[in-house]
C-alpha atoms as a PDB file:
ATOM      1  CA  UNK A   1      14.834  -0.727  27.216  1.00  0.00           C
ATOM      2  CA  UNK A   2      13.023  -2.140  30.387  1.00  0.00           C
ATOM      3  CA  UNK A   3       9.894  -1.042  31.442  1.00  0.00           C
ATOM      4  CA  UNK A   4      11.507   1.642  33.949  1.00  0.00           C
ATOM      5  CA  UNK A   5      12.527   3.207  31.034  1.00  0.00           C
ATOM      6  CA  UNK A   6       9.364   2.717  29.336  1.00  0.00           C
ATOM      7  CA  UNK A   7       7.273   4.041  32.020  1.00  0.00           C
ATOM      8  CA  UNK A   8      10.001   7.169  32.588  1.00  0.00           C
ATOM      9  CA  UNK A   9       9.352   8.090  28.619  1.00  0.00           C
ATOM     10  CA  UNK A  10       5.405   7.999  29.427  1.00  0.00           C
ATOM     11  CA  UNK A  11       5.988  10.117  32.548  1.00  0.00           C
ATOM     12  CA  UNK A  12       7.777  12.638  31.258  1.00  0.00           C
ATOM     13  CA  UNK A  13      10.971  11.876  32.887  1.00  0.00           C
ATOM     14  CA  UNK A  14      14.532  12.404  32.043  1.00  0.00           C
ATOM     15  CA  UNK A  15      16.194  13.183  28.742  1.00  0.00           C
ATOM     16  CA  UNK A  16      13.690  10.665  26.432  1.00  0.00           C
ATOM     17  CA  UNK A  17      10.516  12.198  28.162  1.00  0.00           C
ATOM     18  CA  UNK A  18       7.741  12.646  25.635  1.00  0.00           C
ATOM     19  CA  UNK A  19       7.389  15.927  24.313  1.00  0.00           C
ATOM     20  CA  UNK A  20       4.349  17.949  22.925  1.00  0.00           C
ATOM     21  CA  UNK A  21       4.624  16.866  19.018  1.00  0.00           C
ATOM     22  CA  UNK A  22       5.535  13.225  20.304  1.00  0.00           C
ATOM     23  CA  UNK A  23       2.121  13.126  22.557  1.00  0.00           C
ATOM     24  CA  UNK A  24       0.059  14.831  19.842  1.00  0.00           C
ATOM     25  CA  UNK A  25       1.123  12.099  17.207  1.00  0.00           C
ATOM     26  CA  UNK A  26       0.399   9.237  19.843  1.00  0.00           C
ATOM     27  CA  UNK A  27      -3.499  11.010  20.156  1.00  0.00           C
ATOM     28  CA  UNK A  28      -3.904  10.624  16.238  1.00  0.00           C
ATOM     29  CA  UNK A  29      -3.132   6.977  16.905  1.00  0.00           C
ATOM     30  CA  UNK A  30      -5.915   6.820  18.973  1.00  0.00           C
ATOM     31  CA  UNK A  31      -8.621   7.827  17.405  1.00  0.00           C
ATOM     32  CA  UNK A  32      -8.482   5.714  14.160  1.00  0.00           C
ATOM     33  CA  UNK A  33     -10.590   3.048  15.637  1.00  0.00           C
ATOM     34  CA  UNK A  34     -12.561   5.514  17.101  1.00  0.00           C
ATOM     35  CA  UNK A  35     -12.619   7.096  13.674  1.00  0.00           C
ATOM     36  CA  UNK A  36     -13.373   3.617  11.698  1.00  0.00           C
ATOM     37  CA  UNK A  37     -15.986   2.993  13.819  1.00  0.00           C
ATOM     38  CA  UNK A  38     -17.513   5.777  12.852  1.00  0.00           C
ATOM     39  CA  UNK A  39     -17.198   5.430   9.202  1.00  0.00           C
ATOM     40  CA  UNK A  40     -18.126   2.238   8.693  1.00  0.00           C
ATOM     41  CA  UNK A  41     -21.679   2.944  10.895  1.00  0.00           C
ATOM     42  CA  UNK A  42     -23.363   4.500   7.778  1.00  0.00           C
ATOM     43  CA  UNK A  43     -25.766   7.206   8.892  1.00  0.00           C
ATOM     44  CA  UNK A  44     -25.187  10.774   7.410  1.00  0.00           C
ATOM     45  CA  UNK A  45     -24.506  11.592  11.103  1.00  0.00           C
ATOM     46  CA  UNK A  46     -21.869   9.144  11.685  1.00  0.00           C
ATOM     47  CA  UNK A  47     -19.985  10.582   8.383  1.00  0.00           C
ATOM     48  CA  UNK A  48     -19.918  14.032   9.960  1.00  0.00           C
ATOM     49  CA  UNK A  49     -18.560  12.740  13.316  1.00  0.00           C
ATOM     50  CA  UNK A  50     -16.193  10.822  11.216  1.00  0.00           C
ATOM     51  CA  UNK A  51     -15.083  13.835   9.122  1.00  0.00           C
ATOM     52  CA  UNK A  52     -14.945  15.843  12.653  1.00  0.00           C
ATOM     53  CA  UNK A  53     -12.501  13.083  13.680  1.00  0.00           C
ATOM     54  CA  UNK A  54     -10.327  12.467  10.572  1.00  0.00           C
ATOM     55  CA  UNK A  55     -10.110  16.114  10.106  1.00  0.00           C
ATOM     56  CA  UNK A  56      -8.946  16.957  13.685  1.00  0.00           C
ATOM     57  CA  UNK A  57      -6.572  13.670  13.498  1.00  0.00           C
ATOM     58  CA  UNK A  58      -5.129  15.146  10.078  1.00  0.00           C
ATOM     59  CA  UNK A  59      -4.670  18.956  12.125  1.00  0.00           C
ATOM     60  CA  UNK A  60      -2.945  16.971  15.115  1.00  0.00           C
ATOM     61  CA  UNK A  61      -0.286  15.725  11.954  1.00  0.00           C
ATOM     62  CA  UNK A  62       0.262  19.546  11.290  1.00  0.00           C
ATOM     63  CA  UNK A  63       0.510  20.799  14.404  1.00  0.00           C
ATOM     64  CA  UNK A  64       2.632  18.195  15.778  1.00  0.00           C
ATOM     65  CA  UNK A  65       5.158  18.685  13.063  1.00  0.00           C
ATOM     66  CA  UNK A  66       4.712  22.338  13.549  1.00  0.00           C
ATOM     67  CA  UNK A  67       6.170  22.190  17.427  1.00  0.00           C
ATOM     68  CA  UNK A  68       8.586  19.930  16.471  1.00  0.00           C
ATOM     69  CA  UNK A  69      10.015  22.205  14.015  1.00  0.00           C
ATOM     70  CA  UNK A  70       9.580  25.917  15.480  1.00  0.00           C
ATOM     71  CA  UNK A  71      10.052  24.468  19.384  1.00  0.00           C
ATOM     72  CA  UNK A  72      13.199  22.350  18.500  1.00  0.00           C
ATOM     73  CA  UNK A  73      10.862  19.505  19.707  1.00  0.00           C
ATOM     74  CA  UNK A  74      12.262  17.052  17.285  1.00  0.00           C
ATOM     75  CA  UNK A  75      12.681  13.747  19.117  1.00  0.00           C
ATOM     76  CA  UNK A  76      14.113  10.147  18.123  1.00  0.00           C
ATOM     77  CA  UNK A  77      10.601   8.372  19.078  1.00  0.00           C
ATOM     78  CA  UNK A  78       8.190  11.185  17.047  1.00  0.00           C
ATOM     79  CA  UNK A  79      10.595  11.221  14.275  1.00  0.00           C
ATOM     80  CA  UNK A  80       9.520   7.178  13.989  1.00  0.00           C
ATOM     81  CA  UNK A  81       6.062   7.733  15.016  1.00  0.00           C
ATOM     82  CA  UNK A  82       4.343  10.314  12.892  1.00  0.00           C
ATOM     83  CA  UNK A  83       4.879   8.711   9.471  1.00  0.00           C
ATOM     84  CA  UNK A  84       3.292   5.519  10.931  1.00  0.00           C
ATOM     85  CA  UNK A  85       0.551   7.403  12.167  1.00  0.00           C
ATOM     86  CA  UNK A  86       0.064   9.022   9.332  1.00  0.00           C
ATOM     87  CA  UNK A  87       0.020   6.266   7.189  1.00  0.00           C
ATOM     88  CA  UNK A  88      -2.245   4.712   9.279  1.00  0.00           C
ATOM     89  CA  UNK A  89      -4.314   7.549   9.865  1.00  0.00           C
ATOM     90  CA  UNK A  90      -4.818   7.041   5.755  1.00  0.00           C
ATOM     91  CA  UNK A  91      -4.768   3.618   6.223  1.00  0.00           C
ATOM     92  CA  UNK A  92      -7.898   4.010   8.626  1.00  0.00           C
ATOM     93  CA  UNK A  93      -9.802   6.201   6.508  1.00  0.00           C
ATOM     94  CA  UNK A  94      -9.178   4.764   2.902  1.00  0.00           C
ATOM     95  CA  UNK A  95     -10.337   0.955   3.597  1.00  0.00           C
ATOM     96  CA  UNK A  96     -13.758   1.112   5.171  1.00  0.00           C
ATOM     97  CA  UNK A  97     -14.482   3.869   2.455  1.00  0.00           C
ATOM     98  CA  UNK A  98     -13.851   1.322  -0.053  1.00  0.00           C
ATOM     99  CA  UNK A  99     -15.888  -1.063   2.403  1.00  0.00           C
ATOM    100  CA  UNK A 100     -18.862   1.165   2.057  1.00  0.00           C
ATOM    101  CA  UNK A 101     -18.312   1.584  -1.871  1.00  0.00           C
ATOM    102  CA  UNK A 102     -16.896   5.397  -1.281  1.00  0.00           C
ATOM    103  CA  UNK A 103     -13.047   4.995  -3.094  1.00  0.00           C
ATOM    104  CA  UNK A 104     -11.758   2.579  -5.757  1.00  0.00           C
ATOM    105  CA  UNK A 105     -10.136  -0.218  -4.238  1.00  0.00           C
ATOM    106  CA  UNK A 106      -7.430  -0.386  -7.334  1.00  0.00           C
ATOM    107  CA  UNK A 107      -6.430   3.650  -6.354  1.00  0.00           C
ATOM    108  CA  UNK A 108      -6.280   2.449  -2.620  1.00  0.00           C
ATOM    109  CA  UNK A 109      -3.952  -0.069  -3.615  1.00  0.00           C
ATOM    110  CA  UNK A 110      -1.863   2.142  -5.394  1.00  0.00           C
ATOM    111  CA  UNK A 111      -1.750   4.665  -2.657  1.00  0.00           C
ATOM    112  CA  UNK A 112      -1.284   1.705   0.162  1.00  0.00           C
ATOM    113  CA  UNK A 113       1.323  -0.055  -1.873  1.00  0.00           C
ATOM    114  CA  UNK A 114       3.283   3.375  -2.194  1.00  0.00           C
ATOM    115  CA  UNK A 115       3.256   3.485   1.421  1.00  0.00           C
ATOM    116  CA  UNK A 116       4.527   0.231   1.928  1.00  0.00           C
ATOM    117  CA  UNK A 117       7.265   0.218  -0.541  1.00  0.00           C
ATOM    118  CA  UNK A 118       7.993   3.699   0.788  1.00  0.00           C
ATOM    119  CA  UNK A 119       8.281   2.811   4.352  1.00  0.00           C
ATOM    120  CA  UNK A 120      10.340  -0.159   3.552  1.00  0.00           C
ATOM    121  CA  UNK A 121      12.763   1.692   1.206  1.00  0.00           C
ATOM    122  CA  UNK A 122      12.839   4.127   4.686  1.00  0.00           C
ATOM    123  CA  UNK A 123      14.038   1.022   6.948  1.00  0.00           C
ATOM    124  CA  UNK A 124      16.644  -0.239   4.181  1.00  0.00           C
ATOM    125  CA  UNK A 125      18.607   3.625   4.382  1.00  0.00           C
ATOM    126  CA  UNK A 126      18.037   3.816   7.600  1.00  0.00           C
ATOM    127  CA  UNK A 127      20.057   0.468   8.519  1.00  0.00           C
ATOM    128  CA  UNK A 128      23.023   2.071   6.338  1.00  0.00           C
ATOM    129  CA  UNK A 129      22.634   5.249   8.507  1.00  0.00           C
ATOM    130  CA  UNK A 130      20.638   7.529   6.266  1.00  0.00           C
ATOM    131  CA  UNK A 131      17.410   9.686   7.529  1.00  0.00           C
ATOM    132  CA  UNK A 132      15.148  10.534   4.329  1.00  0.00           C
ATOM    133  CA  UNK A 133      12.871  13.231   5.305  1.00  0.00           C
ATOM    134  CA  UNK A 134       9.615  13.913   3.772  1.00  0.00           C
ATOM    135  CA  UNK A 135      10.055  15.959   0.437  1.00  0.00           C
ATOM    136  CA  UNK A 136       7.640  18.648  -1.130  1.00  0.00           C
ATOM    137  CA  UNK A 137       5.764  16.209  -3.243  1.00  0.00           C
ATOM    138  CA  UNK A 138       5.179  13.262  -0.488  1.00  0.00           C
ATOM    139  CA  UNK A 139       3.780  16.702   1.754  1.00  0.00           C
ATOM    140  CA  UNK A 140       1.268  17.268  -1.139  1.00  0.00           C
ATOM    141  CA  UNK A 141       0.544  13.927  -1.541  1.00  0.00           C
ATOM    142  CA  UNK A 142      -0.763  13.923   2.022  1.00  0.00           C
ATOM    143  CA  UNK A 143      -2.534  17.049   1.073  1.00  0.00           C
ATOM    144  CA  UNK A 144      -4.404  15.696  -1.480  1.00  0.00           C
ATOM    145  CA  UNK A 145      -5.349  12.643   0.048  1.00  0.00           C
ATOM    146  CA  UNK A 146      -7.026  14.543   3.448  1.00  0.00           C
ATOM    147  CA  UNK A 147      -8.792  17.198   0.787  1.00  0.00           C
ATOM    148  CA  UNK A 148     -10.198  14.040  -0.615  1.00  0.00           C
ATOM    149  CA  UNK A 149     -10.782  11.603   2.138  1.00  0.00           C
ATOM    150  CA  UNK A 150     -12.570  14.460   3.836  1.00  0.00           C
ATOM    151  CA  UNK A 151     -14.818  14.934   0.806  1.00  0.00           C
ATOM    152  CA  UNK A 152     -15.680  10.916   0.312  1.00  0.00           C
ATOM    153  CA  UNK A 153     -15.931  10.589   4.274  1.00  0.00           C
ATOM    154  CA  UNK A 154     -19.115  13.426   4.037  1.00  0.00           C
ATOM    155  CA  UNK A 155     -20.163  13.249   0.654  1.00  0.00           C
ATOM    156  CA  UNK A 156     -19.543  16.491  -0.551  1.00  0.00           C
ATOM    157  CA  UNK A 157     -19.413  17.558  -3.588  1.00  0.00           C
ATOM    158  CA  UNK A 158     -19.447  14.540  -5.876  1.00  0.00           C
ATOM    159  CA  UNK A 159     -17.233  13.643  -8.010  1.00  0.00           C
ATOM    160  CA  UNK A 160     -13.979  16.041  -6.441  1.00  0.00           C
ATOM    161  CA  UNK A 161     -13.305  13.933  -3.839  1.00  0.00           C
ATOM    162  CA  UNK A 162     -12.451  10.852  -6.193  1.00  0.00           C
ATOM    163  CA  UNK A 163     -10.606  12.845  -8.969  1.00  0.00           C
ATOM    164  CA  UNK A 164      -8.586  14.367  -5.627  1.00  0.00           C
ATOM    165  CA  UNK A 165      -7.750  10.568  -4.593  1.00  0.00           C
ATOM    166  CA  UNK A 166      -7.141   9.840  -8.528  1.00  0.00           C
ATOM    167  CA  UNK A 167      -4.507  13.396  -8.277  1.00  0.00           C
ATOM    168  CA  UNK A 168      -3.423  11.486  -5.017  1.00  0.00           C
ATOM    169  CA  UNK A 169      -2.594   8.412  -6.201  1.00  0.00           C
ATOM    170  CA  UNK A 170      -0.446  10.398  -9.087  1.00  0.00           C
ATOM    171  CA  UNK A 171       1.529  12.260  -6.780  1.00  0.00           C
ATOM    172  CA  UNK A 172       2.104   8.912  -4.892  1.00  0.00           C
ATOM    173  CA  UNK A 173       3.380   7.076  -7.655  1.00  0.00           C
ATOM    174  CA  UNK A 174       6.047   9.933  -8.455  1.00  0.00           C
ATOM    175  CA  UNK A 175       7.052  10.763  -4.725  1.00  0.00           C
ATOM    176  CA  UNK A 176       7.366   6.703  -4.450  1.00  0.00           C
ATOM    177  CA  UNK A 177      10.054   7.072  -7.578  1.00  0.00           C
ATOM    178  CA  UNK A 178      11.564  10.075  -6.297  1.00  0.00           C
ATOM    179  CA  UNK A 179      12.064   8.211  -3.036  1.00  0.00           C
ATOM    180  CA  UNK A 180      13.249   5.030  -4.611  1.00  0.00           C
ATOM    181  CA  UNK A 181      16.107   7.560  -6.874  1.00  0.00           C
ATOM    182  CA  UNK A 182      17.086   9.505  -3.697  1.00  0.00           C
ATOM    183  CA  UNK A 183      18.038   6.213  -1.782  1.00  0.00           C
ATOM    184  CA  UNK A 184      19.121   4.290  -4.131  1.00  0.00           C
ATOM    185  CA  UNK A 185      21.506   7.194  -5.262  1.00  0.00           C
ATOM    186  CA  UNK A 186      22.672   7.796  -1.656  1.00  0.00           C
ATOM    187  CA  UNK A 187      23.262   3.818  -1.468  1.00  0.00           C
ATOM    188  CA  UNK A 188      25.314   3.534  -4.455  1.00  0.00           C
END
């Protein structure tokens, strides 16, 4: 792809234009340094502009998938984009919280390692021509880790948010497996 194409994507032009969901998951991508910034500032008012942020980046990963679905908006590019942004929309959150002493950096291993192995499990089906969609229990995993990140990011009411990123990092470990049995069954 040369940078005609490139720059006919970003304009909107012909049949791998950008659409809605695509532009929507591009804007969460955006705003995690705005959002890191942010959280790693300190001040009780910086933590509610960071929760304003994360929680608005974390709607723009609903609604995107939302169009996509009901508008038959589904393209190539957002079907490659929004899991990266949302892992690094949890990516973005989760480390400067364990910067500022907010999460357990063992759980944010867990849950960062699931993404990784997760993602890369992704690439291997995909090179032998298999999509794995998101499941049920990778959907509440994601659930549970906004509920809490929101909670840590302003503080409110202490402990939930770290026994909802403890729940989290559960439901990681056993979406991670059920990932790792659905491809490897499909592969065999």
């Amino acid at each position: 792809m040369g940078w005609r194409d490139s720059a006919a994507i970003l304009m909107g032009e012909g049949k791998n234009r950008l659409t809605l969901p695509t532009w929507l998951t591009l804007t969460r991508i955006f705003m995690l340094p705005i959002l890191v910034l942010f959280l790693l500032q300190g001040s009780a008012f910086a933590r509610q502009i960071a929760g304003a942020i994360f929680a608005l980046a974390a709607l723009t990963d609903w609604l995107d998938g939302y169009l996509a679905r009901t508008r038959g908006l589904v393209s190539p590019l957002g079907e490659i984009l929004d899991p990266l942004a949302d892992k690094l929309l949890i990516m973005a959150a989760l480390l400067p919280l364990v910067a500022i002493g907010r999460a357990d950096s063992w759980v944010v291993g867990i849950l960062l390692g699931r993404e990784f192995l997760v993602t890369a499990l992704r690439a291997v089906a995909l090179r032998h021509g298999l999509v794995v969609a998101a499941n049920k229990i990778g959907k509440t995993k994601m659930g549970l880790e906004v509920s809490a990140i929101i909670l840590l990011i302003l503080d409110w009411l202490p402990p939930s948010g770290t026994i909802l990123l403890w729940i989290a990092m559960f439901v990681a470990v056993i979406s991670g497996v059920d990932y790792f049995r659905k491809i490897v069954s499909k592969l065999a």
